[in-house]
C-alpha atoms as a PDB file:
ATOM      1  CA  UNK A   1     127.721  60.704 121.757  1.00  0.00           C
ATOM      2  CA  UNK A   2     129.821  58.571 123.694  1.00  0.00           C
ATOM      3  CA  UNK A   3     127.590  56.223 124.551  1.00  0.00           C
ATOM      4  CA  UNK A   4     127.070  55.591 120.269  1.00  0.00           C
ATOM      5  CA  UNK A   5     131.071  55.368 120.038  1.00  0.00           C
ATOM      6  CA  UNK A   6     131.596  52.720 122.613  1.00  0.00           C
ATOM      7  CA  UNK A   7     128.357  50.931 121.055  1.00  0.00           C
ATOM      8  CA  UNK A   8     129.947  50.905 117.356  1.00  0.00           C
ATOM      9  CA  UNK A   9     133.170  49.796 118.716  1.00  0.00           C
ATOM     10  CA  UNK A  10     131.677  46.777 120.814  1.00  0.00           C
ATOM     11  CA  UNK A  11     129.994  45.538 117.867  1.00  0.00           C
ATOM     12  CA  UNK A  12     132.630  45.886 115.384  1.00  0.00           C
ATOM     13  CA  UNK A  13     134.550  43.830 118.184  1.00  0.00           C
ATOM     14  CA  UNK A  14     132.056  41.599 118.161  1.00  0.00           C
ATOM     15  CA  UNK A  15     131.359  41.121 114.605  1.00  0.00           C
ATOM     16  CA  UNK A  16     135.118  40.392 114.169  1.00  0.00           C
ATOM     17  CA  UNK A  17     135.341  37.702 116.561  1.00  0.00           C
ATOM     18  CA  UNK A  18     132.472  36.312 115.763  1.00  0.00           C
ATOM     19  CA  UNK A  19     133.923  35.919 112.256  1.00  0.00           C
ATOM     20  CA  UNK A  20     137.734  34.745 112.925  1.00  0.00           C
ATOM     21  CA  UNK A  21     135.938  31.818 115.153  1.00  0.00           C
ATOM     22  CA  UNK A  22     133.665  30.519 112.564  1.00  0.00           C
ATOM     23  CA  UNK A  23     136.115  30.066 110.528  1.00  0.00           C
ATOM     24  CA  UNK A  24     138.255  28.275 112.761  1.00  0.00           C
ATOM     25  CA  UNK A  25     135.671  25.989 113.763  1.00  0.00           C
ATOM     26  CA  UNK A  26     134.722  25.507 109.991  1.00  0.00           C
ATOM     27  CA  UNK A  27     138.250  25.061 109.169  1.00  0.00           C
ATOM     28  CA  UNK A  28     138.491  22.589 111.786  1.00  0.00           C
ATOM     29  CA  UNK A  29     135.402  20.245 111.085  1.00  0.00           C
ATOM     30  CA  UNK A  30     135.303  20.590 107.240  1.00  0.00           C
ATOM     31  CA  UNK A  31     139.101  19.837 106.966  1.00  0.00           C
ATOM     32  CA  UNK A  32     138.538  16.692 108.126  1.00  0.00           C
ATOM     33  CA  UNK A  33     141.097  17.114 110.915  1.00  0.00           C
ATOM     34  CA  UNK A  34     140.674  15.721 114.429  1.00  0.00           C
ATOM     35  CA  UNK A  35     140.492  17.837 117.290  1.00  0.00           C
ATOM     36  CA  UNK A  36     142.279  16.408 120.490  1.00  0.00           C
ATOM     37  CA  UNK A  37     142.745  17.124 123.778  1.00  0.00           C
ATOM     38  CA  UNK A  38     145.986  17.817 125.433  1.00  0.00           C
ATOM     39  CA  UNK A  39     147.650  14.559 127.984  1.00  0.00           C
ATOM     40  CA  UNK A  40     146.310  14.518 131.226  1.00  0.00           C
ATOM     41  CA  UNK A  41     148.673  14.985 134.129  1.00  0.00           C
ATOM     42  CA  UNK A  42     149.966  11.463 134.419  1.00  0.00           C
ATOM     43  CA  UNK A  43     150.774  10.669 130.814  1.00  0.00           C
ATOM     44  CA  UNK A  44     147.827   8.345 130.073  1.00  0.00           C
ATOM     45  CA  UNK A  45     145.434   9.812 126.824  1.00  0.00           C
ATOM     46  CA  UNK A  46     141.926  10.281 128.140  1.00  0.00           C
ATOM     47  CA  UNK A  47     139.551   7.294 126.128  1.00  0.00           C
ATOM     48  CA  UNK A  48     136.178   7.296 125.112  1.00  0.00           C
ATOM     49  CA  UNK A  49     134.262   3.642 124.397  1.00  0.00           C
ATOM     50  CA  UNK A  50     132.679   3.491 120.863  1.00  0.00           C
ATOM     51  CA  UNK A  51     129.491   4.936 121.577  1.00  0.00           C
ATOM     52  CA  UNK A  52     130.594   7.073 124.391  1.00  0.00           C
ATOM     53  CA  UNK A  53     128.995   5.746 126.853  1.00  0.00           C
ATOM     54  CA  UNK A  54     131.713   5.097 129.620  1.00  0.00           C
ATOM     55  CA  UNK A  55     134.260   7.930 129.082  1.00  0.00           C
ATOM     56  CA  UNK A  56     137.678   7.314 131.023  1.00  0.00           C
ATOM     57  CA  UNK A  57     138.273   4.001 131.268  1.00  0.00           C
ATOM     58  CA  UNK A  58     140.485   1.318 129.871  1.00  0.00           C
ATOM     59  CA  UNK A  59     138.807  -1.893 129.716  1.00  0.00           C
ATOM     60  CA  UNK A  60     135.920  -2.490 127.879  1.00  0.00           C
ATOM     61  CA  UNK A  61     133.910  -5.280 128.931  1.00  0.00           C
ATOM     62  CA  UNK A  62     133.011  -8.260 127.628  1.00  0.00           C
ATOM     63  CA  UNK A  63     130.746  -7.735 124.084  1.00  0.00           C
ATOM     64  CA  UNK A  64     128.327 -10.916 123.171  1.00  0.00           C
ATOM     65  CA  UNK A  65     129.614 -12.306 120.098  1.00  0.00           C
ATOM     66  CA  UNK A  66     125.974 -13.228 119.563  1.00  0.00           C
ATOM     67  CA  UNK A  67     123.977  -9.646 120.242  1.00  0.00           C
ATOM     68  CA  UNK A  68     120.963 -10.650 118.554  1.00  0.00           C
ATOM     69  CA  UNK A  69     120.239 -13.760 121.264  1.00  0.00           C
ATOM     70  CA  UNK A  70     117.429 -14.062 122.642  1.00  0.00           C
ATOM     71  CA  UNK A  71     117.357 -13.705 126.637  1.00  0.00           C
ATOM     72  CA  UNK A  72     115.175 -15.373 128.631  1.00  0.00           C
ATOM     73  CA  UNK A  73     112.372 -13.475 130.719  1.00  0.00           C
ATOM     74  CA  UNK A  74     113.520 -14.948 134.263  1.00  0.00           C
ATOM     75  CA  UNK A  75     117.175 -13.407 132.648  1.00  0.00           C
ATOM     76  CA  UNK A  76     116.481 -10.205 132.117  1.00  0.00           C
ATOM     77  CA  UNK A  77     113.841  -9.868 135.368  1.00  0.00           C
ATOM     78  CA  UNK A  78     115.915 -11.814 138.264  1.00  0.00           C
ATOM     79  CA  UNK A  79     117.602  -8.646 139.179  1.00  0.00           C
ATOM     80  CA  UNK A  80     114.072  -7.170 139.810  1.00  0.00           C
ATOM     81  CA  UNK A  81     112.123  -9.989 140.775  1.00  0.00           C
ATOM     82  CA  UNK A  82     114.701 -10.620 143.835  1.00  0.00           C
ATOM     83  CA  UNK A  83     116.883  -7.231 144.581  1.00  0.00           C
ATOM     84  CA  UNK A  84     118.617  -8.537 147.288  1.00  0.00           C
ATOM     85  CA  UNK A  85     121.305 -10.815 147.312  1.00  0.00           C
ATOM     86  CA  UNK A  86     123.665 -12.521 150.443  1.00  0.00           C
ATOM     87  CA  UNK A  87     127.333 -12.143 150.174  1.00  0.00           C
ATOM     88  CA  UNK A  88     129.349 -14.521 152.716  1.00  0.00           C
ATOM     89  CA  UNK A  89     133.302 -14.373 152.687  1.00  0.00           C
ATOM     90  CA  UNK A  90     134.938 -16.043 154.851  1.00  0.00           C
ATOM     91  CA  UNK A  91     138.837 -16.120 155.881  1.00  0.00           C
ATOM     92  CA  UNK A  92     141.198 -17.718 158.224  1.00  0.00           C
ATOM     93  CA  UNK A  93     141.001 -14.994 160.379  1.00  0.00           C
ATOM     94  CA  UNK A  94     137.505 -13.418 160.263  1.00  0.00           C
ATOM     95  CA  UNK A  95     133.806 -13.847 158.156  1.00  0.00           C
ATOM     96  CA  UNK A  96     131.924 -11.359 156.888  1.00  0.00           C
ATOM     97  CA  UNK A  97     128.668 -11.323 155.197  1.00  0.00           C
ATOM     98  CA  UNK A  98     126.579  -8.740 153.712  1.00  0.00           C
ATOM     99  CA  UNK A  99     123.350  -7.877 152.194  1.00  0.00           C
ATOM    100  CA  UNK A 100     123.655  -6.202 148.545  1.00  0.00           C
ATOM    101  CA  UNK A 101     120.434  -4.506 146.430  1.00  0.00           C
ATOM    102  CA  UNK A 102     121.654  -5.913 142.923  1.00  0.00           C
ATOM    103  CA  UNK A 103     120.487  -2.682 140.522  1.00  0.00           C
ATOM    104  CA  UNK A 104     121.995   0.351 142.558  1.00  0.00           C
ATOM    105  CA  UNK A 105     124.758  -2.229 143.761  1.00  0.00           C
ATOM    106  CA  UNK A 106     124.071  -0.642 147.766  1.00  0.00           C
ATOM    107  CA  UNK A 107     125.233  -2.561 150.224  1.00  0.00           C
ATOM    108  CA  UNK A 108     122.142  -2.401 152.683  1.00  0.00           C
ATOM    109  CA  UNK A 109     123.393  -4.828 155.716  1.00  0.00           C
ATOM    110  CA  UNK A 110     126.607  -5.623 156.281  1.00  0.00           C
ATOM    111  CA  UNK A 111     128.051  -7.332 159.435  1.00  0.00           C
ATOM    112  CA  UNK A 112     131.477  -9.194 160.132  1.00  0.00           C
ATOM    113  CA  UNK A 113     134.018 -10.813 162.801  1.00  0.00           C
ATOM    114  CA  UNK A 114     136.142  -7.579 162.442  1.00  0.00           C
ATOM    115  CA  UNK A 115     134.014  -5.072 163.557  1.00  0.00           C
ATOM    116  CA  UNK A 116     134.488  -3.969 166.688  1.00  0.00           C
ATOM    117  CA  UNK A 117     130.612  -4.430 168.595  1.00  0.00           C
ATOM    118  CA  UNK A 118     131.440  -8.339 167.432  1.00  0.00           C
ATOM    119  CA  UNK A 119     135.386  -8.762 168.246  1.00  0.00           C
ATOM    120  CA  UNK A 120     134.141  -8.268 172.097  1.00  0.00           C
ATOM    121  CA  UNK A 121     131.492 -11.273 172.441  1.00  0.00           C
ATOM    122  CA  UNK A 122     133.463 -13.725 170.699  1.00  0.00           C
ATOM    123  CA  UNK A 123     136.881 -16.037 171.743  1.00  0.00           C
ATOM    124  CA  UNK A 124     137.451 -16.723 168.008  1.00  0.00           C
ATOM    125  CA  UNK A 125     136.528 -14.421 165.136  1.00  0.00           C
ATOM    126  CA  UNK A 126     136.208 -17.152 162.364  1.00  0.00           C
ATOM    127  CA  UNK A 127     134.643 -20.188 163.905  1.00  0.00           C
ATOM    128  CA  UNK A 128     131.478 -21.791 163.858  1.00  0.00           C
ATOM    129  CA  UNK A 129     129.572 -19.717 166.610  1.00  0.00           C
ATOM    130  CA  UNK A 130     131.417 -16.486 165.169  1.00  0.00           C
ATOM    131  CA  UNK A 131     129.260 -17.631 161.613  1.00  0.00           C
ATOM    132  CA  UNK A 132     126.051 -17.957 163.572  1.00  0.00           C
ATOM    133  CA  UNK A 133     126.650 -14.261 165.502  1.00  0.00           C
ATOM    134  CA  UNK A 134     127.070 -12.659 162.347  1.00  0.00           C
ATOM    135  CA  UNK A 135     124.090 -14.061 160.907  1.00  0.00           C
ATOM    136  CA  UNK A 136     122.078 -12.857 163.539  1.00  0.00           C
ATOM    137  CA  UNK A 137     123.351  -9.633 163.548  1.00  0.00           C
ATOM    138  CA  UNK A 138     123.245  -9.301 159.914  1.00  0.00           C
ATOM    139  CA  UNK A 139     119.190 -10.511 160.457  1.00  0.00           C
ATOM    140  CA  UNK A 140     118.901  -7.671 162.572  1.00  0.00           C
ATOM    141  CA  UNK A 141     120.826  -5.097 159.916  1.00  0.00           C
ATOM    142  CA  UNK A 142     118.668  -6.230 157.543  1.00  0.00           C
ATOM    143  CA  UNK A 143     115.209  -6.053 159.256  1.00  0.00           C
ATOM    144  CA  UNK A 144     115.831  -2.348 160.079  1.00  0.00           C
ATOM    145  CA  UNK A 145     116.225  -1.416 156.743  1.00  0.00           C
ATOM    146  CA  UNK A 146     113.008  -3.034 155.450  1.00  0.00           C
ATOM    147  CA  UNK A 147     114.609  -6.408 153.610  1.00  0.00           C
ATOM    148  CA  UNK A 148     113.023  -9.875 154.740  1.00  0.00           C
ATOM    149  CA  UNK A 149     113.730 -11.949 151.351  1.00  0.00           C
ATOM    150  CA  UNK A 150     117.582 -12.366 149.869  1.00  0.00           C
ATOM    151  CA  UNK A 151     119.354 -14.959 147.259  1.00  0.00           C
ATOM    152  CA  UNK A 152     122.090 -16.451 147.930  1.00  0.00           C
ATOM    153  CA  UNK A 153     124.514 -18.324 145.063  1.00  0.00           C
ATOM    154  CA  UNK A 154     127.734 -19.787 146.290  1.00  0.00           C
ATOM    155  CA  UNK A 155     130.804 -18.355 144.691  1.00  0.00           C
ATOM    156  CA  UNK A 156     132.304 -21.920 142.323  1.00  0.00           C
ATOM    157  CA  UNK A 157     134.897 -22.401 144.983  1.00  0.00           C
ATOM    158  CA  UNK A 158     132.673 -22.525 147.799  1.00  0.00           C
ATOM    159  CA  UNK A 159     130.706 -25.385 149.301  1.00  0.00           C
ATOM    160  CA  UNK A 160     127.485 -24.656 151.095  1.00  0.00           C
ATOM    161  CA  UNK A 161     128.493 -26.647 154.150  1.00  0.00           C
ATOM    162  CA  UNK A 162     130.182 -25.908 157.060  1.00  0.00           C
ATOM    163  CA  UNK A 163     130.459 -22.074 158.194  1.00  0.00           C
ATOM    164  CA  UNK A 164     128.700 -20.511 155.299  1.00  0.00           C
ATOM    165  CA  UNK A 165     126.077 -23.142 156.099  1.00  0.00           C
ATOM    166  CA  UNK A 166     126.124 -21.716 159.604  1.00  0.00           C
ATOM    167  CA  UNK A 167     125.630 -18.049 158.392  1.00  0.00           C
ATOM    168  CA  UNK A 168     122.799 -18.385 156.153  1.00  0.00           C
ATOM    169  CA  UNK A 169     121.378 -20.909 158.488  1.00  0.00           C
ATOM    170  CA  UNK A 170     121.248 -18.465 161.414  1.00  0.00           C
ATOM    171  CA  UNK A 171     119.646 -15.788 159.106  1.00  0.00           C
ATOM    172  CA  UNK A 172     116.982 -18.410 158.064  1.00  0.00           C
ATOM    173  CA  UNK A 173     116.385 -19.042 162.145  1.00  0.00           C
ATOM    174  CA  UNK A 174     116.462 -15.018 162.162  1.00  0.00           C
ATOM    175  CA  UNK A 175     113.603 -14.393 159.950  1.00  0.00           C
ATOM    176  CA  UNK A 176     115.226 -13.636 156.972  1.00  0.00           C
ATOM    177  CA  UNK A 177     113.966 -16.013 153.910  1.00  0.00           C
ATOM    178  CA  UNK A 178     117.070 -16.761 152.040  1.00  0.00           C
ATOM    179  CA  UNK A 179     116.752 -18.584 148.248  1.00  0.00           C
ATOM    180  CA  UNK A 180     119.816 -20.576 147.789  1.00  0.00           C
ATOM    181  CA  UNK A 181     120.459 -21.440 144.231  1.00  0.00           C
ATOM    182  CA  UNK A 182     122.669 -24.605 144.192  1.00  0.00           C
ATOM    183  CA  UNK A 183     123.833 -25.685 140.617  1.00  0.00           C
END
């Protein structure tokens, strides 16, 4: 007997609910009334792009004003035809350089002046022999984790002369086949 009273009165419970939040949702949708979410902590409204794809941030990117172009093959394959691509910055004080799989944007070698297996061999962290020790060491990076082919494009600021030069020079000597594109 018991057992049949708590059963009606779960139901009925649940039958009333049921009710009072389909109409709320109804109410909601068919009103035509948005439903928003509450500020986050810090005061900024959380923002969804147009087509949801990249919820949270700010800045959209940059949208083609042509989006019917036509792309070439060599653009839309270069990413897959060479993954691997050779980043070289260099400083006043030290040079770095790494190696960087373009489509999971991994950074799969990386070797610089400032770490601290280099700082002891060399007298100066950002000169000439400095540039060839970090190539060599980046060769070596690079051969243990199964890379033997990069690119290499020169940011528009830099020259490829001089200690860059030097760099992809000594991964060339290395065993490392580097593409430079030169515009």
């Amino acid at each position: 007997m018991l057992k049949l009273v708590s059963h009606e009165l779960y139901t009925r419970a649940r039958n009333t609910i049921r009710s009072f939040l389909n109409a709320q949702i109804s109410a909601s949708v068919h009103s035509g009334q948005t439903r928003c979410s509450p500020r986050s902590f810090f005061g900024v409204e959380d923002f969804v792009d147009d087509d949801n794809s990249r919820p949270y941030t700010y800045q959209k990117g940059k949208k083609s004003k042509n989006p019917g172009k036509h792309i070439s093959f060599k653009q839309r394959t270069g990413a897959f035809m060479e993954p691997f691509t050779l980043d070289v910055f260099i400083s006043k004080r030290f040079v770095s350089a790494s190696i960087t799989h373009r489509v999971t944007c991994k950074q799969v070698a990386v070797a610089g002046t400032n770490s601290k297996d280099i700082k002891a061999m060399l007298k100066s962290r950002s000169d000439i022999p400095a540039c060839l020790s970090v190539g060599r060491i980046l060769a070596d990076r690079a051969r243990e984790a199964d890379v033997y082919t990069t690119a290499y494009t020169p940011r528009d600021s830099d020259k490829f002369e001089g200690k860059i030069r030097a760099v992809v020079q000594s991964l060339i000597d290395s065993g490392i086949d580097v593409k430079v594109y030169l515009d």
